[in-house]
Protein backbone atom coordinates (compact mmCIF):
# COMPACT_ATOMS: atom_id res chain seq x y z
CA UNK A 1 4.15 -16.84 -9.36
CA UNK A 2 4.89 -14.46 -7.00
CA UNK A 3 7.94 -14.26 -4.99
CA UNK A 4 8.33 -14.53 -0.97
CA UNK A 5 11.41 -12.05 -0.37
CA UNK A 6 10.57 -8.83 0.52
CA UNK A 7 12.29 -6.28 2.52
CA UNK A 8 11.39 -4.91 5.76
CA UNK A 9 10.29 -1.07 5.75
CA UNK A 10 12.79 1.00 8.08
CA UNK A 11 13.55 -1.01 11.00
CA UNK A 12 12.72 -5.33 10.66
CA UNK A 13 13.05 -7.54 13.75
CA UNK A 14 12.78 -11.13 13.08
CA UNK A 15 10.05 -13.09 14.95
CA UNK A 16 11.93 -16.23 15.22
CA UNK A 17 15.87 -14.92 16.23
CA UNK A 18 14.80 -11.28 17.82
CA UNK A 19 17.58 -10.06 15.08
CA UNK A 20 16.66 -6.36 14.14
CA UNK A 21 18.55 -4.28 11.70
CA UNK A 22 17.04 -1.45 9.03
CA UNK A 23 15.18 -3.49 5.58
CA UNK A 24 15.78 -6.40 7.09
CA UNK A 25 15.08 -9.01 4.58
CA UNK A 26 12.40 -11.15 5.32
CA UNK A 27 10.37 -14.10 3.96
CA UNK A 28 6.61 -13.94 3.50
CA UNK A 29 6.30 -17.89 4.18
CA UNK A 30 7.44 -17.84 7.48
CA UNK A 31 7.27 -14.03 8.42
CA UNK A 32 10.91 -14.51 9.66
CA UNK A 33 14.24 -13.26 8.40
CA UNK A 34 15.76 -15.01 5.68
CA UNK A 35 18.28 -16.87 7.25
CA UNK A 36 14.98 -18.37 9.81
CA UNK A 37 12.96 -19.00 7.11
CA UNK A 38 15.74 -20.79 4.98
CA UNK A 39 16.29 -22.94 8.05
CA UNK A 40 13.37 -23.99 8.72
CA UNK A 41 11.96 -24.88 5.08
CA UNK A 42 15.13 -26.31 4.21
CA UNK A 43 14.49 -27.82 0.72
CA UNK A 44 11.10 -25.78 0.12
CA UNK A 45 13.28 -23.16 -0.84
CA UNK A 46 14.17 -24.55 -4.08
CA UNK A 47 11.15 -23.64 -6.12
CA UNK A 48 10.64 -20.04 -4.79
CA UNK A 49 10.69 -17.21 -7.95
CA UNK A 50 13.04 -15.21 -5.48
CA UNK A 51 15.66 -18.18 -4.73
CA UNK A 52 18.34 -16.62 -6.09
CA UNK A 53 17.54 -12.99 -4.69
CA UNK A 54 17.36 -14.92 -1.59
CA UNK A 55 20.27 -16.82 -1.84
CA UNK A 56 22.21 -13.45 -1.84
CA UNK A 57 20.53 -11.53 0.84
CA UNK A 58 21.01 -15.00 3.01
CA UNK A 59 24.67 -14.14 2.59
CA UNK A 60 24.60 -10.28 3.25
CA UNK A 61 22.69 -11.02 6.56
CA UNK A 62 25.11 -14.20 7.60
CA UNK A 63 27.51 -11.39 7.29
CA UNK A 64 25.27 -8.50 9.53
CA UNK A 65 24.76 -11.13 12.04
CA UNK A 66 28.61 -11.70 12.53
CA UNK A 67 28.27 -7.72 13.10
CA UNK A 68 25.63 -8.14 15.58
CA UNK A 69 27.82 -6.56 18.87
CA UNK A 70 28.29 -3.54 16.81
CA UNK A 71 25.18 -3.11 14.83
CA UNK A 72 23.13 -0.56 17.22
CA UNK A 73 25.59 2.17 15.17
CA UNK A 74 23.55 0.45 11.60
CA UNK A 75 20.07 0.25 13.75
CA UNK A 76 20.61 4.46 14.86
CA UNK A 77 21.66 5.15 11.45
CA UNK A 78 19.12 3.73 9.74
CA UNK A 79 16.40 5.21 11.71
CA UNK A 80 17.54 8.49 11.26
CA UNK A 81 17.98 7.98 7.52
CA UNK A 82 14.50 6.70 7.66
CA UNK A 83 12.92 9.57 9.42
CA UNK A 84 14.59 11.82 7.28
CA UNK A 85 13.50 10.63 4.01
CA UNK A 86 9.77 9.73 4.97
CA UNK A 87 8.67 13.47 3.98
CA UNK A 88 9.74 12.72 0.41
CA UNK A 89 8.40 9.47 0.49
CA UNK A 90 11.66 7.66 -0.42
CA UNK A 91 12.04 5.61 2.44
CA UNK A 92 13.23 2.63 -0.21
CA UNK A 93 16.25 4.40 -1.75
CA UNK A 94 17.81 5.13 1.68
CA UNK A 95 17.25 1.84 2.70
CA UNK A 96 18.59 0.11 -0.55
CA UNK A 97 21.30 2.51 0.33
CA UNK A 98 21.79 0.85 3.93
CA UNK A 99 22.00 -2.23 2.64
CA UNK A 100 24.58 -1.28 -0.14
CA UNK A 101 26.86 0.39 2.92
CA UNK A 102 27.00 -2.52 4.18
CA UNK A 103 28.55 -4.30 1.27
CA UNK A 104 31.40 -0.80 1.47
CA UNK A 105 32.04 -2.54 5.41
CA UNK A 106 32.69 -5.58 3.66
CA UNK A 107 34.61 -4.77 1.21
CA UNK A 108 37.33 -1.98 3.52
CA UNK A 109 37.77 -5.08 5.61
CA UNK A 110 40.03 -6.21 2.63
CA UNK A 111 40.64 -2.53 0.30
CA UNK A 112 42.40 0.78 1.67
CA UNK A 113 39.51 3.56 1.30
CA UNK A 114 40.58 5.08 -1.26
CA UNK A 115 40.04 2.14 -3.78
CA UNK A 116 37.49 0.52 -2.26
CA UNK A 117 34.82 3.49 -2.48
CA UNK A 118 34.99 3.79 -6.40
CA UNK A 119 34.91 0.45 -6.44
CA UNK A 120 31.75 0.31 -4.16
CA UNK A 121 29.97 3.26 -6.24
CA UNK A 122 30.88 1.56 -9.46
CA UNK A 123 29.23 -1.79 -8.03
CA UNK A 124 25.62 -0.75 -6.47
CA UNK A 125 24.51 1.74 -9.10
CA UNK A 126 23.13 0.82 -12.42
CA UNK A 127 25.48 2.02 -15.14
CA UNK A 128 24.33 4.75 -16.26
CA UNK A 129 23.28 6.28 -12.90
CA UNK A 130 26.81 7.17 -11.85
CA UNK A 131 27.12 10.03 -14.46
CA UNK A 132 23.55 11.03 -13.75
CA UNK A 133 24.60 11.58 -10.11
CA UNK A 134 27.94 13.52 -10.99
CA UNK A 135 25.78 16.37 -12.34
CA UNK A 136 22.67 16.50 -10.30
CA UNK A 137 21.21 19.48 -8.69
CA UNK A 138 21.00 18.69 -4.78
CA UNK A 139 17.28 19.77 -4.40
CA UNK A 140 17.39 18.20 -0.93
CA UNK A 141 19.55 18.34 2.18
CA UNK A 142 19.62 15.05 4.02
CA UNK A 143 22.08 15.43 6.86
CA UNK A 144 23.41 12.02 7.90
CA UNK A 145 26.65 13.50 8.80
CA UNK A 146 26.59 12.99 12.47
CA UNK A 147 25.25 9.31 12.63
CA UNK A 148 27.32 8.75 9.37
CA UNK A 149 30.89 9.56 11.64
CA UNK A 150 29.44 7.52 14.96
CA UNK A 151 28.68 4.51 12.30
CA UNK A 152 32.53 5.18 10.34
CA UNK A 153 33.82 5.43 13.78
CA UNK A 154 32.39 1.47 14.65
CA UNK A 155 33.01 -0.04 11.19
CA UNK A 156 36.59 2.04 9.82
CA UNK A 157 35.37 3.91 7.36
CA UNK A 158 35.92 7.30 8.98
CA UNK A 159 36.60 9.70 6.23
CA UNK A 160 34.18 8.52 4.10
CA UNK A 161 31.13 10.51 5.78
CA UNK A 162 31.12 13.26 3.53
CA UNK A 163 30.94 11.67 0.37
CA UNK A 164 28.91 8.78 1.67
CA UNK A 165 26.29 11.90 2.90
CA UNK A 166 26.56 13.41 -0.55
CA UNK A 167 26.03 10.14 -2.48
CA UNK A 168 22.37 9.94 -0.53
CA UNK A 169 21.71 13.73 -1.61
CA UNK A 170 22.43 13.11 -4.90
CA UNK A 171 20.70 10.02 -5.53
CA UNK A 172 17.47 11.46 -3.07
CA UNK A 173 17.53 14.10 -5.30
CA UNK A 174 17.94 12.42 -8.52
CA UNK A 175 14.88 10.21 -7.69
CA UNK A 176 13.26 13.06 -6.65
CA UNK A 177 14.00 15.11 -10.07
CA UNK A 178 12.93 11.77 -12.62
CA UNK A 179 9.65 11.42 -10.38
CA UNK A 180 10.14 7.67 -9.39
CA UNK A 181 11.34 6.18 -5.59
CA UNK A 182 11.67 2.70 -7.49
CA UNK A 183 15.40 1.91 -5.81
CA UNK A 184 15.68 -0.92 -8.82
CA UNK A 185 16.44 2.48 -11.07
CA UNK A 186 19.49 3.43 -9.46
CA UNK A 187 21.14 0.85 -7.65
CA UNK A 188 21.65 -3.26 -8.67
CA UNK A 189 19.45 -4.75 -6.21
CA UNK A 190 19.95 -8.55 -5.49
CA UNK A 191 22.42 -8.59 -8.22
């Protein structure tokens, strides 16, 4: 049986709500975004393969939607991360990494930087990738610097541009280096 979530490539606008954010998750039943679709098949949703994918992504886009007056800094940001990583054809990782930055907003709204952003690290990447990442060769040089401060500015994570740049170099690179742009490698997706 196969599933109905799937993620919008770069920027997603819903049909239904006009919401638009970068890999905006979507459902294929209703071509809406998940929070639409979950609305309007109510109990249908029960029986989907992806329910429980879904039931988490529901949550992590309640939560963007509360963002909404401040979310052109997330919509600019993710373009640009977008146009930079089309060349190498990893367009997923940098948007599983968008999504995963958003969980770091979440999560300074109740940690002081410093301990939430090893925390954060520890959480989206699969547990082995962390050490992988320590010692790989950047063999790229995305530079999100710029939209990364104007975002850190809007959500208080200023600071945390430089490493947050260097975390998508590394992990761009190390996807690059093992041959695969399957995000599900690196980072705990829908876990």
């Amino acid at each position: 049986m196969v599933g109905n979530l799937y993620t919008a490539r770069g920027v997603g606008m819903c049909r239904n709500c006009g919401f638009t954010a970068p890999a905006l998750d979507m459902c294929r039943l209703t071509e809406t975004c998940v929070v639409c679709a979950r609305e309007a098949l109510g109990g249908k949703c029960a029986s989907c393969p992806d329910r429980r994918q879904c039931d988490v992504a529901v949550e992590g886009l309640k939560f963007l939607k509360t963002l909404e007056p401040k979310l052109d800094m997330y919509i600019d940001l993710g373009k640009h991360v977008t146009r930079l990583l089309e060349p190498y054809d990893r367009v997923e990782i940098g948007v599983a990494f968008l999504k995963n930055l958003m969980g770091l907003v979440k999560l300074l709204q109740r940690e002081r930087k410093e301990r939430a952003f090893p925390l954060w690290v520890a959480s989206i990447f699969r547990g082995e990738v962390v050490s992988r990442l320590v010692k790989v060769p950047y063999i790229v040089k995305i530079d999100i610097y710029r939209p990364l401060k104007d975002f850190c500015a809007v959500f208080n994570c200023s600071g945390l541009e430089v490493p947050l740049n260097n975390l998508l170099n590394a992990v761009v690179s190390l996807s690059l280096i093992e041959k695969t742009g399957d995000p599900s490698r690196y980072f705990r997706l829908g876990a």
